[in-house]
PDB file of N, CA and C in Angstrom:
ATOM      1  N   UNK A   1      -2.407  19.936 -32.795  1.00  0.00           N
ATOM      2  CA  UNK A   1      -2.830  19.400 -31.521  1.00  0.00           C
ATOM      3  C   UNK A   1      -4.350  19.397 -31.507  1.00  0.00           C
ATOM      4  N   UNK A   2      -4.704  18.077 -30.900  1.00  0.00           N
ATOM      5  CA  UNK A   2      -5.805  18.266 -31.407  1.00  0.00           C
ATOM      6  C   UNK A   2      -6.629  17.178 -30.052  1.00  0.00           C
ATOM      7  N   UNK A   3      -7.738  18.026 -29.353  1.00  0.00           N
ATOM      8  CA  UNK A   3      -8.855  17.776 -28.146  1.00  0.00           C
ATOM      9  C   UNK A   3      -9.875  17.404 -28.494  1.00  0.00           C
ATOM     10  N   UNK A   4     -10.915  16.622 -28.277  1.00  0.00           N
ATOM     11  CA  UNK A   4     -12.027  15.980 -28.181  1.00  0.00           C
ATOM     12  C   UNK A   4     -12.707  16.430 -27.162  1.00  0.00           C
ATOM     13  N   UNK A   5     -14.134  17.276 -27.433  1.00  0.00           N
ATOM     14  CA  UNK A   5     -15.313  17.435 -26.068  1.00  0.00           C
ATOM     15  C   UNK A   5     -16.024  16.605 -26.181  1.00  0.00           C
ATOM     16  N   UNK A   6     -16.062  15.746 -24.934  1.00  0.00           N
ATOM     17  CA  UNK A   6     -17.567  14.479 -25.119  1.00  0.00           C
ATOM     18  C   UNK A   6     -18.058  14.832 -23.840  1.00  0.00           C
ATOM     19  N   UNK A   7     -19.703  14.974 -24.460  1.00  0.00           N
ATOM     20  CA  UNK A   7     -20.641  15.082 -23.224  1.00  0.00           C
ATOM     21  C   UNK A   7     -20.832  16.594 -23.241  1.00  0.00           C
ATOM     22  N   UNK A   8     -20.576  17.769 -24.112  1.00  0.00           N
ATOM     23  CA  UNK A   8     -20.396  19.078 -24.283  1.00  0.00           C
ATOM     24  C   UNK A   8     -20.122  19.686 -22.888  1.00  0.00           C
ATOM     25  N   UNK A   9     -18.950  18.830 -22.745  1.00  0.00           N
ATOM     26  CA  UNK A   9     -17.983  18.953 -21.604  1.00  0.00           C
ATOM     27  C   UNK A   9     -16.374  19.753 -21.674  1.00  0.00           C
ATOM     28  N   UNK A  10     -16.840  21.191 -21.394  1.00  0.00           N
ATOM     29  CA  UNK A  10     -16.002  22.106 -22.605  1.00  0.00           C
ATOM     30  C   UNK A  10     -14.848  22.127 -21.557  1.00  0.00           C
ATOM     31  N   UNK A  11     -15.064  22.396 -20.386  1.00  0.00           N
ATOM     32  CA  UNK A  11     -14.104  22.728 -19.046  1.00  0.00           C
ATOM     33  C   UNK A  11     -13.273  21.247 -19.247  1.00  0.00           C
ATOM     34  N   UNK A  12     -13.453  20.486 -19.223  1.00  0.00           N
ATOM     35  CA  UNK A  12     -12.744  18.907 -19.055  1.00  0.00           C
ATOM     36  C   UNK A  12     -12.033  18.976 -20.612  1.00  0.00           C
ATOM     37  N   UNK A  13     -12.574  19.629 -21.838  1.00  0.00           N
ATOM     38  CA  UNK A  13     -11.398  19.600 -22.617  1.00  0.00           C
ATOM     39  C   UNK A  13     -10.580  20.809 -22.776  1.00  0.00           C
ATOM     40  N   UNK A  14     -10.916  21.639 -21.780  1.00  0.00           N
ATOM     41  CA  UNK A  14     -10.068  22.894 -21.552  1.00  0.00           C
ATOM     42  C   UNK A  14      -8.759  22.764 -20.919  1.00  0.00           C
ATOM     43  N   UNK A  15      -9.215  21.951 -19.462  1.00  0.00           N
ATOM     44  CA  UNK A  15      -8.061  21.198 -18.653  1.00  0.00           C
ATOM     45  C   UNK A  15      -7.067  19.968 -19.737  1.00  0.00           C
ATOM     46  N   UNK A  16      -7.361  18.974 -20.563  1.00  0.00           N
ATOM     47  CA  UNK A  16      -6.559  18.359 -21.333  1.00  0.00           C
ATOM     48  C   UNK A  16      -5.630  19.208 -22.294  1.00  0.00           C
ATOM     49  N   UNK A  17      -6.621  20.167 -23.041  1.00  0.00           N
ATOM     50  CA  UNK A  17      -5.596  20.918 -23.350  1.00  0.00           C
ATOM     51  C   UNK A  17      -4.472  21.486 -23.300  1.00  0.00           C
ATOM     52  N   UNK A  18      -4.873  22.035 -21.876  1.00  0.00           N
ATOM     53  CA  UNK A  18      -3.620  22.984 -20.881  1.00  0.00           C
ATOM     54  C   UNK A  18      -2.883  22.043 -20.735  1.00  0.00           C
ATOM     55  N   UNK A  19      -2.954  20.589 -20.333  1.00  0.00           N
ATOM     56  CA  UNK A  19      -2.156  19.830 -19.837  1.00  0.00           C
ATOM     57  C   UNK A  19      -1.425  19.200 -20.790  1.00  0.00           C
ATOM     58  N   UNK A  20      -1.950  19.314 -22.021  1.00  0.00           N
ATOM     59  CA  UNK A  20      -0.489  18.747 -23.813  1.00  0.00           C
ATOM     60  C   UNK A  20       0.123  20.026 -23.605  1.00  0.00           C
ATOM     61  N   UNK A  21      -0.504  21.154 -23.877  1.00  0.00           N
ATOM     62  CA  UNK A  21       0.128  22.810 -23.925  1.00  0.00           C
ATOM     63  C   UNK A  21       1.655  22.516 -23.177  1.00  0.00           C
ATOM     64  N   UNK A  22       1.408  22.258 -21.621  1.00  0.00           N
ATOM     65  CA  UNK A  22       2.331  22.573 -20.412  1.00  0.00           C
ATOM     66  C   UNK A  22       3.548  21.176 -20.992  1.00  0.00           C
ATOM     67  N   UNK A  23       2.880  19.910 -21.287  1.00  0.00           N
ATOM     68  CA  UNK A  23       3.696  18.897 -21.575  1.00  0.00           C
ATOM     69  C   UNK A  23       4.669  18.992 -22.772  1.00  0.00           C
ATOM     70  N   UNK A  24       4.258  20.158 -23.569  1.00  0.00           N
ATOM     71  CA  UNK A  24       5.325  20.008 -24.884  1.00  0.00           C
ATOM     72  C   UNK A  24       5.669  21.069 -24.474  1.00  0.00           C
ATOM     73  N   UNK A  25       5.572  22.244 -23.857  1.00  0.00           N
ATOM     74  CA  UNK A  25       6.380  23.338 -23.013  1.00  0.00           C
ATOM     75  C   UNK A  25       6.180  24.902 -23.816  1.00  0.00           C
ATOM     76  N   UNK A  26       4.797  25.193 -24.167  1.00  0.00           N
ATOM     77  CA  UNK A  26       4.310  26.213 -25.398  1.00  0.00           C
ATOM     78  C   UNK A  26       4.140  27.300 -24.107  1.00  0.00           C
ATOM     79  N   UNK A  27       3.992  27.053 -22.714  1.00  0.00           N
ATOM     80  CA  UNK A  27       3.628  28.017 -21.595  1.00  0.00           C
ATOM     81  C   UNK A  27       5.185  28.566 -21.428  1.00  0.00           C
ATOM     82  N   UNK A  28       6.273  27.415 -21.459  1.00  0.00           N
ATOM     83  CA  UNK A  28       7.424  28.315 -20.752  1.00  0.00           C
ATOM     84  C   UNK A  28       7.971  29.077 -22.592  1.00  0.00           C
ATOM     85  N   UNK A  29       8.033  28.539 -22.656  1.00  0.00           N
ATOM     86  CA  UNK A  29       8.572  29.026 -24.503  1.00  0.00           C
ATOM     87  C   UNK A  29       8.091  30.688 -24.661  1.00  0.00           C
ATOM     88  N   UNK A  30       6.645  30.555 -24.517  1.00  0.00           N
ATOM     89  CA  UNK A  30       5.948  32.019 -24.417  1.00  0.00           C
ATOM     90  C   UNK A  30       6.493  32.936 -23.391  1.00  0.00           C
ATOM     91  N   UNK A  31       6.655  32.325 -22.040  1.00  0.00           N
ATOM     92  CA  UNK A  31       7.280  33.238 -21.359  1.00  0.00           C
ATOM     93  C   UNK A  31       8.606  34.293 -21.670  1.00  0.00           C
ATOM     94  N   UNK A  32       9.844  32.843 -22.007  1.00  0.00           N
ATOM     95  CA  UNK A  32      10.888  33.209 -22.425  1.00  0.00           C
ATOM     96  C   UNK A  32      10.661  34.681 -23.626  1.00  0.00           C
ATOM     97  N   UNK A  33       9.724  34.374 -24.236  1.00  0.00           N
ATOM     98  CA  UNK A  33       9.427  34.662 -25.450  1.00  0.00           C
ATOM     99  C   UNK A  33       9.528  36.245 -25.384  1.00  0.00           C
ATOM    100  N   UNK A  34       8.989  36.421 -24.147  1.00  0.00           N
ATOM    101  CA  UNK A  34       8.399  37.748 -23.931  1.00  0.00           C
ATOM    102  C   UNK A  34       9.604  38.984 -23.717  1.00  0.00           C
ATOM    103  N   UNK A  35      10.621  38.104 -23.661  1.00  0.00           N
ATOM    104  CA  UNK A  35      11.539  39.736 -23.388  1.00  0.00           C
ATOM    105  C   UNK A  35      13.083  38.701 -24.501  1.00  0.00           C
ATOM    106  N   UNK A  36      14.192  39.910 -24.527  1.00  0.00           N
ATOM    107  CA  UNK A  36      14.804  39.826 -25.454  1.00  0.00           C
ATOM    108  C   UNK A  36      15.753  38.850 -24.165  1.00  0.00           C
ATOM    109  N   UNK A  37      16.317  37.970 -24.764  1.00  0.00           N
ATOM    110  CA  UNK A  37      17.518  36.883 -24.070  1.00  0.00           C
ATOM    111  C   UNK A  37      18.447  37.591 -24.730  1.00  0.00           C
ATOM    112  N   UNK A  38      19.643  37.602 -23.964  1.00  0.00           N
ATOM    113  CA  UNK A  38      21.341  37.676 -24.585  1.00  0.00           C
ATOM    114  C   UNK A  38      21.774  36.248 -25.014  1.00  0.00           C
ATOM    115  N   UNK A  39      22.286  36.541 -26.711  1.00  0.00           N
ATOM    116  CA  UNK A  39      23.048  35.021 -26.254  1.00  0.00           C
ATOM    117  C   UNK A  39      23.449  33.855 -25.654  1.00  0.00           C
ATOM    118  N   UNK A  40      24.650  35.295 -24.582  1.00  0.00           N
ATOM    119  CA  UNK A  40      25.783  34.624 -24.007  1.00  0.00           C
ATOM    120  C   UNK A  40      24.405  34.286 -22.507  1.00  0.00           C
ATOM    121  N   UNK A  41      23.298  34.583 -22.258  1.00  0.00           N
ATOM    122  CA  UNK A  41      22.705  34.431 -21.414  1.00  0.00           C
ATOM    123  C   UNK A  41      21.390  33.043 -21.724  1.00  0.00           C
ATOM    124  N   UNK A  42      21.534  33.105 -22.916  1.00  0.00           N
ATOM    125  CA  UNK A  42      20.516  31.966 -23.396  1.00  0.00           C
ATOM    126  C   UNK A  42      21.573  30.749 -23.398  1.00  0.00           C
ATOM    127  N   UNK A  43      22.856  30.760 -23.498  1.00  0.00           N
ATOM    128  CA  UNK A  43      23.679  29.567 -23.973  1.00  0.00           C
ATOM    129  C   UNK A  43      23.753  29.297 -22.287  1.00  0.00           C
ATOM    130  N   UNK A  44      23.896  30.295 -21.809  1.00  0.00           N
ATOM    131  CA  UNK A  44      24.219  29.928 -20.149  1.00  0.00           C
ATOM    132  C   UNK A  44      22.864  29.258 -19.309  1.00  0.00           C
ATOM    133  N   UNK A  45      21.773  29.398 -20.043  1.00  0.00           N
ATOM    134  CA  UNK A  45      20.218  28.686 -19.664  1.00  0.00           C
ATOM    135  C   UNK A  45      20.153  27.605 -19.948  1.00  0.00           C
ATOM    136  N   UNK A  46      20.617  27.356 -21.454  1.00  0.00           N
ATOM    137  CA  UNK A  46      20.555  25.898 -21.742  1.00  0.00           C
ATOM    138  C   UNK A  46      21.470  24.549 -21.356  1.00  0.00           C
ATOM    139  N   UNK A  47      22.770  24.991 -20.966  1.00  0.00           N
ATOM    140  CA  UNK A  47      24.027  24.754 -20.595  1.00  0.00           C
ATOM    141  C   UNK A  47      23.342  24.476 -19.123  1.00  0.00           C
ATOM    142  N   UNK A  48      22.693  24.904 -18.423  1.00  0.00           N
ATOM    143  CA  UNK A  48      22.307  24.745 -17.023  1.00  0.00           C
ATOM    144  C   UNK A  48      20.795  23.640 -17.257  1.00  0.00           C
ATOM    145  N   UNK A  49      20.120  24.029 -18.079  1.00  0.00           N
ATOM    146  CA  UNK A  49      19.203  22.813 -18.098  1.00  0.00           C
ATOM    147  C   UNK A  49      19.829  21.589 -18.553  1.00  0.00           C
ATOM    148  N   UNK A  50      20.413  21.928 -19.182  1.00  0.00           N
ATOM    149  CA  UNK A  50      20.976  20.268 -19.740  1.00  0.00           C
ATOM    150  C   UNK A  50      21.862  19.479 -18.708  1.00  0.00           C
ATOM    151  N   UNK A  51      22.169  19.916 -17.671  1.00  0.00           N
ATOM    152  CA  UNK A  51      23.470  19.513 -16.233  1.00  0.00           C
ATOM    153  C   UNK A  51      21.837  19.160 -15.719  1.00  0.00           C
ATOM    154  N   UNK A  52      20.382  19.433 -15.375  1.00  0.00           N
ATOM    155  CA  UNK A  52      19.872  19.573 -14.446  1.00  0.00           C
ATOM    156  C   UNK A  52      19.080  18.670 -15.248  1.00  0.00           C
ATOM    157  N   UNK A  53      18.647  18.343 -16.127  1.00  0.00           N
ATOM    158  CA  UNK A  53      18.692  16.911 -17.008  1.00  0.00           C
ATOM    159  C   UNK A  53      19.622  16.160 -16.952  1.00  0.00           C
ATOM    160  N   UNK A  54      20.415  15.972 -17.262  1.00  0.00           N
ATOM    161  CA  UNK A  54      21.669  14.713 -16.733  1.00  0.00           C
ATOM    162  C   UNK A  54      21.390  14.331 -15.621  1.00  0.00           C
ATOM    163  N   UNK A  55      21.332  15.565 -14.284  1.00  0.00           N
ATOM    164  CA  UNK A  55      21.404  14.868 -12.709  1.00  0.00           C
ATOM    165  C   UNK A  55      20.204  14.165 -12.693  1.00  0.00           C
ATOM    166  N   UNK A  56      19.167  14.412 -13.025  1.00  0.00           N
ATOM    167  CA  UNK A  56      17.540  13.741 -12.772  1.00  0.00           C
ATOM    168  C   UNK A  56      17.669  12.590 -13.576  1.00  0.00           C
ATOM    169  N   UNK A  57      18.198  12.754 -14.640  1.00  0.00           N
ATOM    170  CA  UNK A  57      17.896  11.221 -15.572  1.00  0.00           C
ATOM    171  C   UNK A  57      19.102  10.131 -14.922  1.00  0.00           C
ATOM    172  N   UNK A  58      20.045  10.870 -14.201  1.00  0.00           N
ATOM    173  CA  UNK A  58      21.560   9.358 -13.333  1.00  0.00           C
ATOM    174  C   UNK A  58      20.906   9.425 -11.849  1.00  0.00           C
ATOM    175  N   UNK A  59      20.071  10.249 -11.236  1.00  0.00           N
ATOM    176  CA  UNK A  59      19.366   9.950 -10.043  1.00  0.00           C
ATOM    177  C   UNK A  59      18.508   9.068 -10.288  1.00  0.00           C
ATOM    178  N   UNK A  60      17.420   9.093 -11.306  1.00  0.00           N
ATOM    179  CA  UNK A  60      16.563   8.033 -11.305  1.00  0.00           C
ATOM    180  C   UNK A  60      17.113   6.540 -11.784  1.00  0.00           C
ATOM    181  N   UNK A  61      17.981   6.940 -12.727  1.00  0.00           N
ATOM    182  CA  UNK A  61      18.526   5.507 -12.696  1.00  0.00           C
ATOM    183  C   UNK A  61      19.361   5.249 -11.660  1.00  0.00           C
ATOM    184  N   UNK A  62      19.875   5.618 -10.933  1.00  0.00           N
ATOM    185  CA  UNK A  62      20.636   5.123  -9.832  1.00  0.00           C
ATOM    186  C   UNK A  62      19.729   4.821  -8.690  1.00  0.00           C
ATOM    187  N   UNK A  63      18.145   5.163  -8.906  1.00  0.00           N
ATOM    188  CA  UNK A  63      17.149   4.681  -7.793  1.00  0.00           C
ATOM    189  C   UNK A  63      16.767   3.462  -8.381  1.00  0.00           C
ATOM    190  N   UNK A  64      16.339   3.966  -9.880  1.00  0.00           N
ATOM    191  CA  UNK A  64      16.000   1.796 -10.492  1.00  0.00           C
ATOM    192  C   UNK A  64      16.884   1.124  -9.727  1.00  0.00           C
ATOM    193  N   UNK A  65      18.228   0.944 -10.276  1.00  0.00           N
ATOM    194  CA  UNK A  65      19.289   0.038  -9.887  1.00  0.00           C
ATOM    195  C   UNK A  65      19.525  -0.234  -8.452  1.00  0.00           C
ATOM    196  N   UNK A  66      19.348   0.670  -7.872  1.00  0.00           N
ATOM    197  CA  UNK A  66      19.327   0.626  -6.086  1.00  0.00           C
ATOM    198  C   UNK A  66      18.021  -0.067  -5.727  1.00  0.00           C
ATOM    199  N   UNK A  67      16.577  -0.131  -6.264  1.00  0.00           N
ATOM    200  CA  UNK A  67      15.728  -0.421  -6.037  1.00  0.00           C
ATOM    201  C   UNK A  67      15.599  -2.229  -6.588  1.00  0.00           C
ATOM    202  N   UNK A  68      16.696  -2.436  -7.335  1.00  0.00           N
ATOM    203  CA  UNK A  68      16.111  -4.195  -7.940  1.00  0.00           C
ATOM    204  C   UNK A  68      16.535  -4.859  -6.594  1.00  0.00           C
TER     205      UNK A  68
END
């Protein structure tokens, strides 16, 4: 990953940074990171994000389609 400072404008490539960091998800990953998950408790996390992905990705398309 890789930032550009122009203008030795260190704060403005501090903020871009944070903001690829947060977009490929290296902030929640670390969190998780920090204590031990169970399995049967990690399968039950992902199993729940993935239902809460499905609903957002058939809500928005059901707003396109409602919206033509």
């Amino acid at each position: 990953m890789q930032v550009s400072v122009r203008d030795n404008n260190v704060e403005q490539a501090l903020r871009a940074l944070k903001k690829k960091l947060q977009r490929e998800g290296v902030f929640r990953e670390m969190k998780l990171k920090q204590h031990f998950e169970k399995p049967s408790v990690k399968r039950a996390r992902e199993q729940a994000e993935a239902i809460r992905r499905a609903r957002k990705l058939a809500r928005k398309k059901a707003q396109r389609e409602g919206g033509l």
